[in-house]
Protein backbone atom coordinates (compact mmCIF):
# COMPACT_ATOMS: atom_id res chain seq x y z
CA UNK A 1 32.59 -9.49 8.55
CA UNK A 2 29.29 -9.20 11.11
CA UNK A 3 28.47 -12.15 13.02
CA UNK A 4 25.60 -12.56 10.73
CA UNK A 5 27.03 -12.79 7.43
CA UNK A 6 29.85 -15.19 8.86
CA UNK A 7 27.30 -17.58 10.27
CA UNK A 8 25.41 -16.83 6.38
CA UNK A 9 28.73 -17.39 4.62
CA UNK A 10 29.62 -20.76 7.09
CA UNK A 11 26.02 -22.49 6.08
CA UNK A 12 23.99 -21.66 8.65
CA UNK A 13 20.18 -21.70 7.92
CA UNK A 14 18.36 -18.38 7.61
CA UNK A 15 14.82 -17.83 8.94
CA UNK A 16 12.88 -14.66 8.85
CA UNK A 17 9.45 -13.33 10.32
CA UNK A 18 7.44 -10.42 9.58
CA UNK A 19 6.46 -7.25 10.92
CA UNK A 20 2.84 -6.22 11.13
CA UNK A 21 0.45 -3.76 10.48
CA UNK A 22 -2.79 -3.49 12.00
CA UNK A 23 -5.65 -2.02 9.48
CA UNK A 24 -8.38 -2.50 11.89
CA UNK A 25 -9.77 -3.82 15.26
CA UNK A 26 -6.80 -2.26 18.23
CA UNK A 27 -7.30 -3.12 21.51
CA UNK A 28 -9.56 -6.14 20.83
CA UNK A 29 -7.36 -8.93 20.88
CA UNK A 30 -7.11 -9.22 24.58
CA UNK A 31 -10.55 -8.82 24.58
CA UNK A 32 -11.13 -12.17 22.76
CA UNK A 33 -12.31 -10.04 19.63
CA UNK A 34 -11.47 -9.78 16.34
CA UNK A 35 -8.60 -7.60 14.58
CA UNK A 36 -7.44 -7.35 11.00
CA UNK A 37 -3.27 -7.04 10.84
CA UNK A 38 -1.28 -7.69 7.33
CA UNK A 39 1.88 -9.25 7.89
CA UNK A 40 4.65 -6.77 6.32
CA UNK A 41 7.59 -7.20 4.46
CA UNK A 42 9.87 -5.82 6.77
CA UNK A 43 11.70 -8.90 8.54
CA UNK A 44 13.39 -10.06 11.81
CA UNK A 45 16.39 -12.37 10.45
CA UNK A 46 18.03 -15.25 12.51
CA UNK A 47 21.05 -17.33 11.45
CA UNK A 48 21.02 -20.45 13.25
CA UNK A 49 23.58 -23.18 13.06
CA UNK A 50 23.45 -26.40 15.68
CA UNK A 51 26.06 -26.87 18.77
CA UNK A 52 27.12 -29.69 20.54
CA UNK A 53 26.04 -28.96 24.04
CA UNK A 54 23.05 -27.15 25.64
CA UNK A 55 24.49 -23.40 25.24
CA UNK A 56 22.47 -20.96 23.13
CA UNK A 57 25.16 -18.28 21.66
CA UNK A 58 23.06 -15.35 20.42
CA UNK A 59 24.17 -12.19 19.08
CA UNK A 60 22.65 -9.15 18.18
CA UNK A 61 23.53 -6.95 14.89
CA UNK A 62 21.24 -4.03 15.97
CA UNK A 63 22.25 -3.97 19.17
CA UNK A 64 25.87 -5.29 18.83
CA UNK A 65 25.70 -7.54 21.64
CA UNK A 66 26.26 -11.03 22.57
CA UNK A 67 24.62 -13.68 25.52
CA UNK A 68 24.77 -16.78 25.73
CA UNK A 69 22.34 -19.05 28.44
CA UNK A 70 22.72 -22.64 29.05
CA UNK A 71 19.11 -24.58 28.51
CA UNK A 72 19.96 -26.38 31.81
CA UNK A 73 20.14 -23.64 33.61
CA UNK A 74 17.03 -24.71 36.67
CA UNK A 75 14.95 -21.15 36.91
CA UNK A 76 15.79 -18.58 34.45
CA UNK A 77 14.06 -15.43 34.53
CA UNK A 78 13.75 -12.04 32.73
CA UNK A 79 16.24 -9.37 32.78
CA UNK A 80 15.05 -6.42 31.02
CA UNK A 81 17.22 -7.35 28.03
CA UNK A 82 16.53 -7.65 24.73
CA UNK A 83 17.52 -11.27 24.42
CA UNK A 84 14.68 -11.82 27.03
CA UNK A 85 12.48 -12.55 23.80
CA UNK A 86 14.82 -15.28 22.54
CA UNK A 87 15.70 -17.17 25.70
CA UNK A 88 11.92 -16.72 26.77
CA UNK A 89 10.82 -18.63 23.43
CA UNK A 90 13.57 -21.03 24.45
CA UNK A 91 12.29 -21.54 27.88
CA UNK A 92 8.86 -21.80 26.88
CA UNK A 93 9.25 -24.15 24.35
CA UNK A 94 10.86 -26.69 26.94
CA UNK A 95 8.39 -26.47 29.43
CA UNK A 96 6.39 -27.21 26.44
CA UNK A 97 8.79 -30.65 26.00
CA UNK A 98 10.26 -29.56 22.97
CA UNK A 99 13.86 -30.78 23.79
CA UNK A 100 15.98 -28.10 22.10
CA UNK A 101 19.42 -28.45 20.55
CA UNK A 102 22.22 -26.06 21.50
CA UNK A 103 22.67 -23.18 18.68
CA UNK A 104 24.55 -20.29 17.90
CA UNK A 105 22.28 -17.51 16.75
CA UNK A 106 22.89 -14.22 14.95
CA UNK A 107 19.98 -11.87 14.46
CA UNK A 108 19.36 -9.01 12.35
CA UNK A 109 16.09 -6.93 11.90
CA UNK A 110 14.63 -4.03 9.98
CA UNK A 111 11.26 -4.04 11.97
CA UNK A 112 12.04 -0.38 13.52
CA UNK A 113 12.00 -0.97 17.42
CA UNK A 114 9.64 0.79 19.55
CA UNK A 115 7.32 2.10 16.72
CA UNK A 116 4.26 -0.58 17.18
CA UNK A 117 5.22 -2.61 14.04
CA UNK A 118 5.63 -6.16 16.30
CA UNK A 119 9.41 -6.13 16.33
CA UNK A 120 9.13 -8.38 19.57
CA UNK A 121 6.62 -10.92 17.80
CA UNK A 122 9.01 -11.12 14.69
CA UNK A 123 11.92 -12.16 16.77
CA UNK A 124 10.30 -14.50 18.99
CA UNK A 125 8.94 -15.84 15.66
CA UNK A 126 11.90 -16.14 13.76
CA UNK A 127 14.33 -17.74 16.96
CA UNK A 128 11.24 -20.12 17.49
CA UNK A 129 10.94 -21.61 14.26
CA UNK A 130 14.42 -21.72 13.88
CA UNK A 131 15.76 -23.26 17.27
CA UNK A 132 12.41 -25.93 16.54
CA UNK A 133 13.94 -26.65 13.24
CA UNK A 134 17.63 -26.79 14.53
CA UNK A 135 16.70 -29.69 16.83
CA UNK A 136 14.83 -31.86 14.17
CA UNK A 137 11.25 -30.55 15.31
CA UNK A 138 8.22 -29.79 13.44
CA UNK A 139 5.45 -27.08 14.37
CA UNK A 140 2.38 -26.17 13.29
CA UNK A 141 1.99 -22.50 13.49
CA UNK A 142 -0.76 -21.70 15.27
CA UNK A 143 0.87 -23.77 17.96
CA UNK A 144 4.13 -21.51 17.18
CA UNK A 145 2.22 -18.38 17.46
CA UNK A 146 0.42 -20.04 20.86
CA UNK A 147 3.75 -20.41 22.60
CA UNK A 148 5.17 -17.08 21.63
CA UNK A 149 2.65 -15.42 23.15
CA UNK A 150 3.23 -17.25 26.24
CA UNK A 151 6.70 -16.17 25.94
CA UNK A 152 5.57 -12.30 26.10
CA UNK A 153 3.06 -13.40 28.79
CA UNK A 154 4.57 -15.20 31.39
CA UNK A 155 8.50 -14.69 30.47
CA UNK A 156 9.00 -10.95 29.50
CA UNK A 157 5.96 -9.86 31.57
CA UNK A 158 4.12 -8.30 28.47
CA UNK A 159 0.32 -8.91 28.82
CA UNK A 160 -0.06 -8.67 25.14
CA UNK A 161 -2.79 -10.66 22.78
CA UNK A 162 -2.18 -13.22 20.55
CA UNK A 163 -2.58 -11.28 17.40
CA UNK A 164 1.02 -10.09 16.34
CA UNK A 165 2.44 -13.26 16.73
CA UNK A 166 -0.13 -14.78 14.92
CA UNK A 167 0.08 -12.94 11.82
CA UNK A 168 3.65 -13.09 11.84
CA UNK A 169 3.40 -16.89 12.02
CA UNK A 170 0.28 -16.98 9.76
CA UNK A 171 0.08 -14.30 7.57
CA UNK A 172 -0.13 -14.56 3.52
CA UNK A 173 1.10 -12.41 0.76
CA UNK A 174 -0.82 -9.98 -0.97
CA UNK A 175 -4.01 -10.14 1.61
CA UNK A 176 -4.94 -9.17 5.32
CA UNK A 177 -6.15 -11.64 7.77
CA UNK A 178 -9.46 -11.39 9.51
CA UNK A 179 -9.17 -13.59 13.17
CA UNK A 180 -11.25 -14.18 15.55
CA UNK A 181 -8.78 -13.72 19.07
CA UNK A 182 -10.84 -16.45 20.91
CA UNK A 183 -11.42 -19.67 18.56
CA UNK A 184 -8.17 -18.75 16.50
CA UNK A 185 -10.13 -19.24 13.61
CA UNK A 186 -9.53 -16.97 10.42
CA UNK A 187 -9.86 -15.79 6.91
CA UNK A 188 -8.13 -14.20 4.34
CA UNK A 189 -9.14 -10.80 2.69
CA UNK A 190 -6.83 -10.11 -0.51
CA UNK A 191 -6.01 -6.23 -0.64
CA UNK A 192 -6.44 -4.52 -4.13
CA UNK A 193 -3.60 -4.16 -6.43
CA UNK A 194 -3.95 -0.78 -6.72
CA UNK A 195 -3.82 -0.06 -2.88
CA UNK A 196 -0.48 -0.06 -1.07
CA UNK A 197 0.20 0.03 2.31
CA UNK A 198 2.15 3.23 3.71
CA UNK A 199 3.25 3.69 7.31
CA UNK A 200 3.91 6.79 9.01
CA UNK A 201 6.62 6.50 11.56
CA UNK A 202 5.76 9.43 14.17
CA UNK A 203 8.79 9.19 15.47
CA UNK A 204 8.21 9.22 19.44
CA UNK A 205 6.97 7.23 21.30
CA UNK A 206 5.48 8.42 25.04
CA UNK A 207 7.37 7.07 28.45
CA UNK A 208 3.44 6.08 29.45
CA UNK A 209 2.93 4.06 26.82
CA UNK A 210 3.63 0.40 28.35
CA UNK A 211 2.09 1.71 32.23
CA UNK A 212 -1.63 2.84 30.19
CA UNK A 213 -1.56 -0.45 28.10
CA UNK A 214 -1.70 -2.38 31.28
CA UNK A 215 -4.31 -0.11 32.86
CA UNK A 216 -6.51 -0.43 29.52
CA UNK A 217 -6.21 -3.93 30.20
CA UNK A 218 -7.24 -3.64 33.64
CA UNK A 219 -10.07 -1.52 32.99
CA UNK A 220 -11.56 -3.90 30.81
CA UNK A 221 -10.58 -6.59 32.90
CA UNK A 222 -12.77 -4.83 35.53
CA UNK A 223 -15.96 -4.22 33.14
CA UNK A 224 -16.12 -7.50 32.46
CA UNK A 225 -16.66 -8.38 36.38
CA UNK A 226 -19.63 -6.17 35.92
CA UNK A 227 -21.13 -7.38 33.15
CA UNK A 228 -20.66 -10.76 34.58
CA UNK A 229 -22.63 -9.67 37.41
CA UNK A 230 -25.45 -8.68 35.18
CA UNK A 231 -25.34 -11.52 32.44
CA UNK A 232 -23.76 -14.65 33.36
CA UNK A 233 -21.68 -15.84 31.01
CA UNK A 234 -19.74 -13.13 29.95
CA UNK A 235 -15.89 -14.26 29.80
CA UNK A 236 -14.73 -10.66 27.66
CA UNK A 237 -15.57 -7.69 26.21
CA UNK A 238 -16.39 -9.98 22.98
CA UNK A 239 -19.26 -11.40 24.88
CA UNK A 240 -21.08 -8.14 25.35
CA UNK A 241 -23.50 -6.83 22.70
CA UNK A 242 -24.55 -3.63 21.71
CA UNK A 243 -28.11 -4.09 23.36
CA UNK A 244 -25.85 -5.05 26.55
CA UNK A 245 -24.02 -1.79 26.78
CA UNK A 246 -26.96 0.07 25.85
CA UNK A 247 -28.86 -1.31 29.03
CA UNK A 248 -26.08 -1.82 31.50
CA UNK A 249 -23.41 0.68 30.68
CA UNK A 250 -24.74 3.52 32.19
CA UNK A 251 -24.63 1.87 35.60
CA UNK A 252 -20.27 1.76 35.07
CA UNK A 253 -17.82 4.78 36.13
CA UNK A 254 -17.18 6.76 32.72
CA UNK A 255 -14.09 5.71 32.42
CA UNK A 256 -15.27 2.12 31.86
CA UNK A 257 -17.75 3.06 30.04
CA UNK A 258 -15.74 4.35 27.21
CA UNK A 259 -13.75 1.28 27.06
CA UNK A 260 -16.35 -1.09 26.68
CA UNK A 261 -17.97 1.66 23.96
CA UNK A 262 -14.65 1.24 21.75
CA UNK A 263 -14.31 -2.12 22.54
CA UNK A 264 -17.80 -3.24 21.44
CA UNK A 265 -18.10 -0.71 18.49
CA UNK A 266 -14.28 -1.75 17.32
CA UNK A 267 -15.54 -5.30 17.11
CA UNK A 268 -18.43 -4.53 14.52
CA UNK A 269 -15.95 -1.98 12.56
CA UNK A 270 -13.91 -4.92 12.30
CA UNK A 271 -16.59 -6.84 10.61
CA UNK A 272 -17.96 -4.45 8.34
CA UNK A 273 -14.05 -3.95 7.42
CA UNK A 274 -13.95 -7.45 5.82
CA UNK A 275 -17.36 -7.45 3.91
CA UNK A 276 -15.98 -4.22 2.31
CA UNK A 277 -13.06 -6.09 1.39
CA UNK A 278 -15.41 -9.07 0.14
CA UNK A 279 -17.29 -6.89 -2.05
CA UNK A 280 -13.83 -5.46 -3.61
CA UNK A 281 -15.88 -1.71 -1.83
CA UNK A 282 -11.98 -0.04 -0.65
CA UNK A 283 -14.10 3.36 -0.22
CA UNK A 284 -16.13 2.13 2.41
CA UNK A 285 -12.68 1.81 4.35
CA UNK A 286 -12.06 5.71 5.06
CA UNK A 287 -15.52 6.02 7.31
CA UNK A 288 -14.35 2.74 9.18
CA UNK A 289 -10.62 3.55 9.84
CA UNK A 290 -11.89 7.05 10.62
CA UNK A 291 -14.48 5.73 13.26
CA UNK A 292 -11.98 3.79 14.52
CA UNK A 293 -8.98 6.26 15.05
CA UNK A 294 -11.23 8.81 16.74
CA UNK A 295 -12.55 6.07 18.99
CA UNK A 296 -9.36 5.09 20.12
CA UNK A 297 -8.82 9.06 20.60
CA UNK A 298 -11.46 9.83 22.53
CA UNK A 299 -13.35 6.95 24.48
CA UNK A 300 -10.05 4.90 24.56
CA UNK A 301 -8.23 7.49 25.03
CA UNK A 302 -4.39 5.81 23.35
CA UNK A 303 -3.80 8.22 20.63
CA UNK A 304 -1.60 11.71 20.94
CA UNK A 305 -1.11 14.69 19.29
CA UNK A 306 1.43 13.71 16.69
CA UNK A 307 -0.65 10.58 15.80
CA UNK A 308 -3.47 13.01 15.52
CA UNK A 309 -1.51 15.24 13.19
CA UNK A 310 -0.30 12.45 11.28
CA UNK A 311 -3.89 10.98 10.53
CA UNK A 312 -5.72 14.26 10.33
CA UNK A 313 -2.78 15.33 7.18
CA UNK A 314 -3.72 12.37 5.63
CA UNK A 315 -7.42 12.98 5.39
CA UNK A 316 -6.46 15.87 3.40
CA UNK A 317 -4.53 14.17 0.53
CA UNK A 318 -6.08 12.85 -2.32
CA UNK A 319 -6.11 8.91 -3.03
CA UNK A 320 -5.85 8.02 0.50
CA UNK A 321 -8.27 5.56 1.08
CA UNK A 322 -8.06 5.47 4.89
CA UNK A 323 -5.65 5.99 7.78
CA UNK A 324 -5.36 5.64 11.66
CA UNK A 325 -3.04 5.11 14.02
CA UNK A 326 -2.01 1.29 14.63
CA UNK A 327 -0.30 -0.35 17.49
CA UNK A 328 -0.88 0.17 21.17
CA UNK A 329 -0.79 3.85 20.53
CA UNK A 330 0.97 6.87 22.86
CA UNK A 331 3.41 7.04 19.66
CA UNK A 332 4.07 5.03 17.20
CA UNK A 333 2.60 4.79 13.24
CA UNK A 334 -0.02 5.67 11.24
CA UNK A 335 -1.53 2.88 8.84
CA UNK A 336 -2.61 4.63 5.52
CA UNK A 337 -4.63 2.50 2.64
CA UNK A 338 -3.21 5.01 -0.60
CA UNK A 339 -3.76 4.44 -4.22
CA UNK A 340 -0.84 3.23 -5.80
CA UNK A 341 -0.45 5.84 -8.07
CA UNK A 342 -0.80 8.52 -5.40
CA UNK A 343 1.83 7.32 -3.22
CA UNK A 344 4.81 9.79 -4.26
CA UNK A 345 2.45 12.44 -3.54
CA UNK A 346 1.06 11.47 -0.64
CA UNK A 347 4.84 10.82 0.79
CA UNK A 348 5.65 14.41 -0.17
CA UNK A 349 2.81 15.90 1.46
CA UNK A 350 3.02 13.58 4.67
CA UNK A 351 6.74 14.48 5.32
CA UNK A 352 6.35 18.54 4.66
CA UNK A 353 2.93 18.09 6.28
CA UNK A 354 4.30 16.55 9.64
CA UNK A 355 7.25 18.41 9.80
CA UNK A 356 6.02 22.09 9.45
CA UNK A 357 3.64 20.66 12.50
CA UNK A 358 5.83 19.03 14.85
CA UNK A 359 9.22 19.98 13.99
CA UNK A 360 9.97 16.01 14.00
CA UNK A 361 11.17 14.41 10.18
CA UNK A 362 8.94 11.31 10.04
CA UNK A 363 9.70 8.12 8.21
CA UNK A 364 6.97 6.98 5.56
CA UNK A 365 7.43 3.32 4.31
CA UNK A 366 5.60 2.05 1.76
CA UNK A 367 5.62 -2.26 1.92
CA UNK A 368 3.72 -5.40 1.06
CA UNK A 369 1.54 -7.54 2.54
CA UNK A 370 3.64 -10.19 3.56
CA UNK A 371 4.03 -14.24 3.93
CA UNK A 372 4.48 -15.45 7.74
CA UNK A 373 7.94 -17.36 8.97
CA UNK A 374 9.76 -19.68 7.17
CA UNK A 375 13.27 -20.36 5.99
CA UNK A 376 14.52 -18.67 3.25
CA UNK A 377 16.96 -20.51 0.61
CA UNK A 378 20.53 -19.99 -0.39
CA UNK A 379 19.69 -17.44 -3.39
CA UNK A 380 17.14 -15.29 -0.96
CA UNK A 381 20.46 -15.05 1.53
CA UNK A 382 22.54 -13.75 -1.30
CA UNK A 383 19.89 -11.25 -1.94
CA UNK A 384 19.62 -10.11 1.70
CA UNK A 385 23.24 -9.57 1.62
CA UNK A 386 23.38 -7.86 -1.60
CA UNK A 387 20.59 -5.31 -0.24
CA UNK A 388 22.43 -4.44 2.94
């Protein structure tokens, strides 16, 4: 019996959080823009059940590891390891003062690790809300999502947004969630029934990917100094208009330039995303996630060739209603809006598609728009178990 289901079978409480996709706005969220991710149901799983003393016992099914960390301990620090996203929640959430209760842990996932589906939001999600609730405490989630992303911030050394753990704290069934990175304020945009959600696993994912996120990051960091120079009171990206670039961006090195360009023009795609949604207008989605998939191509410059492949075979099938890559890029999965009743086909074509390219069988997953953490009860634990 796993670690897991003998925790499941003693009691323990279950708590899952999801995945996410991102249909629109990449690269904006540590900007202070605005992004549009669906929560997914594909789920990080914790078992929980309280201790006596200050030890967190955690334990790994995907890796098939164990740790355990004392709470007491006086300067903890990152390792490198993937329990780094557990004890980091843990750590922030004391400095915090949320006085934490000693737990043993088991943790299961089928967010696919490494692929730009928020794997490390879902589990710092999940071991959050369920070492809070362990010790008696109550959260709201925005605060949840808040601390989590200090977690990947200052603990794990990821200088990451706040967006994936916000829709994995936040997110609702059935619809996508429009927020704006700065105020945390946000609205819901229900997909249409007769769209689904398929990803496109690539399959690889480039060594540069986590060394050209931090110079993207950088870079804009950097434009912003100029701008600031030019108009005072520009904090991000988000605070720079159109008109701005248009009068000042010729004046940065080209490089910069083409940041700001995606940034800014990302920002209104996200925008003009939602009122489609609004007006129930799905075809008006293709031009945008186009747009936005060959600006991230060529002025951000965070796509690759099997990325490229993946979204240009899906512009050739019929009933797809958009697709571009999603995540931090360098690798990673296509997000595809597909008619419901095109999706066998489009699955078909995808697969021979990709592999007659590349040589590489990709993985295609068709899911939900998903609900944000919570516990699950005793019957949704006998279903996880019977699915397994």
């Amino acid at each position: 019996m796993s670690k897991f289901e003998s925790l499941r079978s003693g009691g323990a409480r279950i708590y899952r959080a999801p995945g996410r996709v991102n249909l629109i706005g990449e690269h904006t969220d540590y900007n202070d823009g605005f992004v549009m991710p669906a929560a997914i149901d594909l789920y990080t799983h914790v078992a929980i059940e309280p201790r006596d003393d200050r030890t967190l016992s955690i334990h790994s099914e995907d890796f098939s590891e164990s740790v355990e960390f004392d709470l007491d301990e006086p300067a903890p620090r990152a390792s490198g390891h993937w329990s780094d996203y557990v004890r980091g929640v843990a750590v922030i959430l004391e400095h915090a003062g949320y006085k934490l209760r000693g737990a043993n842990l088991a943790i299961k996932s089928d967010v696919p690790i490494g692929a730009g589906l928020s794997s490390s939001a879902a589990i710092e999600v999940a071991a959050g809300l369920a070492m809070l609730e362990n010790s008696g405490i109550e959260i709201d989630r925005v605060e949840l999502a808040k601390l989590c992303r200090q977690t990947e911030n200052e603990f794990v050394g990821m200088r990451c947004g706040i967006m994936d753990q916000f829709i994995s704290c936040c997110g609702k069934a059935g619809t996508a969630l429009m927020l704006d990175c700065r105020s945390l304020e946000y609205r819901l945009l229900p997909i249409p029934s007769h769209a689904r959600l398929v990803i496109c696993n690539t399959m690889v994912k480039h060594e540069l990917a986590a060394s050209e996120y931090s110079t993207r990051r950088a870079e804009c960091e950097e434009a912003v100094r100029q701008f600031a120079a030019w108009l005072p009171g520009v904090l991000a990206l988000r605070d720079v208009t159109l008109d701005d670039f248009t009068s000042f961006g010729g004046d940065l090195s080209d490089a910069l330039m083409r940041r700001c360009r995606h940034v800014i023009r990302e920002n209104a795609r996200v925008a003009e995303t939602a009122m489609a949604f609004e007006l129930g207008d799905i075809d008006a989605l293709g031009p945008l996630m186009a747009e936005s998939h060959r600006s991230l191509r060529d002025d951000y410059q965070v796509s690759c060739e099997e990325l490229d492949v993946m979204v240009e075979l899906a512009s050739q099938v019929e009933g797809v209603y958009g697709s571009r890559m999603t995540g931090g890029g360098f690798g990673g999965c296509t997000i595809n809006l597909v008619k419901a009743d095109r999706v066998a086909q489009f699955t078909e074509s995808i697969t021979r598609g990709y592999q007659q390219a590349t040589g590489i069988l990709p993985q295609v997953i068709v899911c939900s728009a998903a609900g944000g953490a919570r516990r699950i009860s005793r019957a949704q634990t006998n279903r996880l178990t019977l699915e397994e």
